[in-house]
Protein backbone atom coordinates (compact mmCIF):
# COMPACT_ATOMS: atom_id res chain seq x y z
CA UNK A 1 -15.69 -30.13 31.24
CA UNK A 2 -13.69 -27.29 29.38
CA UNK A 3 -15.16 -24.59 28.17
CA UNK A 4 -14.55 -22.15 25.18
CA UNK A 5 -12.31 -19.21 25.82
CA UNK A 6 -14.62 -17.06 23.30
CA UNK A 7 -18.06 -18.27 24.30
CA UNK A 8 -17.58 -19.96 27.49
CA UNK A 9 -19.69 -23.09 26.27
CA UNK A 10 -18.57 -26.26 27.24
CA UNK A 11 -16.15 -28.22 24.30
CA UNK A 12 -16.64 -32.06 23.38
CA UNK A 13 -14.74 -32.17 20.61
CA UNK A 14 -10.64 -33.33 21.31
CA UNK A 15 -9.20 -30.78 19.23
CA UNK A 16 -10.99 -28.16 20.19
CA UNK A 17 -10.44 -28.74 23.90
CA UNK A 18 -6.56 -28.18 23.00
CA UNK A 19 -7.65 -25.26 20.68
CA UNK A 20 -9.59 -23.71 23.78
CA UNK A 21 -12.46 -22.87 21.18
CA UNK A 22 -15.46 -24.08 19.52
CA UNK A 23 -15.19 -25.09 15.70
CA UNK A 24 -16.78 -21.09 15.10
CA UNK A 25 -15.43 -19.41 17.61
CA UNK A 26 -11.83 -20.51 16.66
CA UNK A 27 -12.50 -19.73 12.94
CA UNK A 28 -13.67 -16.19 14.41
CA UNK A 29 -10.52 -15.92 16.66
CA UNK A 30 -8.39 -16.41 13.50
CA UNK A 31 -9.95 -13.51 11.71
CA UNK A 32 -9.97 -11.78 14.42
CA UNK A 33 -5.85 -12.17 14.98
CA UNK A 34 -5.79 -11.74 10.90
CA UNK A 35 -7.66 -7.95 11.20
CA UNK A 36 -4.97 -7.16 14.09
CA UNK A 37 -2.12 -8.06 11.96
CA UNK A 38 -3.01 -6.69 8.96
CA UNK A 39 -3.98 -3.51 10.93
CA UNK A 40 -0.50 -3.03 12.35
CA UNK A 41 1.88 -3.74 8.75
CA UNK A 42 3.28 -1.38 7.32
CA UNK A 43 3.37 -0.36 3.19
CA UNK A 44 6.16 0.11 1.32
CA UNK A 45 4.57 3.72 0.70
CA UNK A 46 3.95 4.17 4.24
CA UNK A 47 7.82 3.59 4.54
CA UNK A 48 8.51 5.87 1.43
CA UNK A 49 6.45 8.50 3.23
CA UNK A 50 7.63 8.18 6.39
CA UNK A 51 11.64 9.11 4.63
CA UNK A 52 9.93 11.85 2.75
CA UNK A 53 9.26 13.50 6.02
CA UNK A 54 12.43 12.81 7.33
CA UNK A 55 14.39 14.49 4.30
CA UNK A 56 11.88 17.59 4.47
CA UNK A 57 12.33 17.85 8.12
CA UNK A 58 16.21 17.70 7.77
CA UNK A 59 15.83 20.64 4.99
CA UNK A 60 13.98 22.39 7.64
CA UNK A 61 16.31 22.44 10.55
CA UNK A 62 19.67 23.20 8.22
């Protein structure tokens, strides 16, 4: 029997033996994976910033 990559119990249902997780635990993976995305974008300010520094930084070394 499979088992779920997240809890290690064992899966019955079909889909969730291709899924590799439980009904919860898959639901739980996708938030998961949706916190580590939206951890790692980027702003439009952050960008903004980001060329702010650059331009100071060039007015600095001239």
């Amino acid at each position: 029997m499979r088992r779920c990559k997240r809890c290690n119990r064992p899966l019955k249902n079909g889909e969730s033996i291709v899924r590799q997780y439980g009904v919860t635990c898959w639901k739980r993976h996708l938030d998961d994976l949706e916190q580590e995305f939206l951890k790692n974008q980027l702003t439009i300010f952050d960008v903004l910033e980001a060329e702010n520094h650059e331009e100071m930084r060039a007015q600095n070394v001239s």
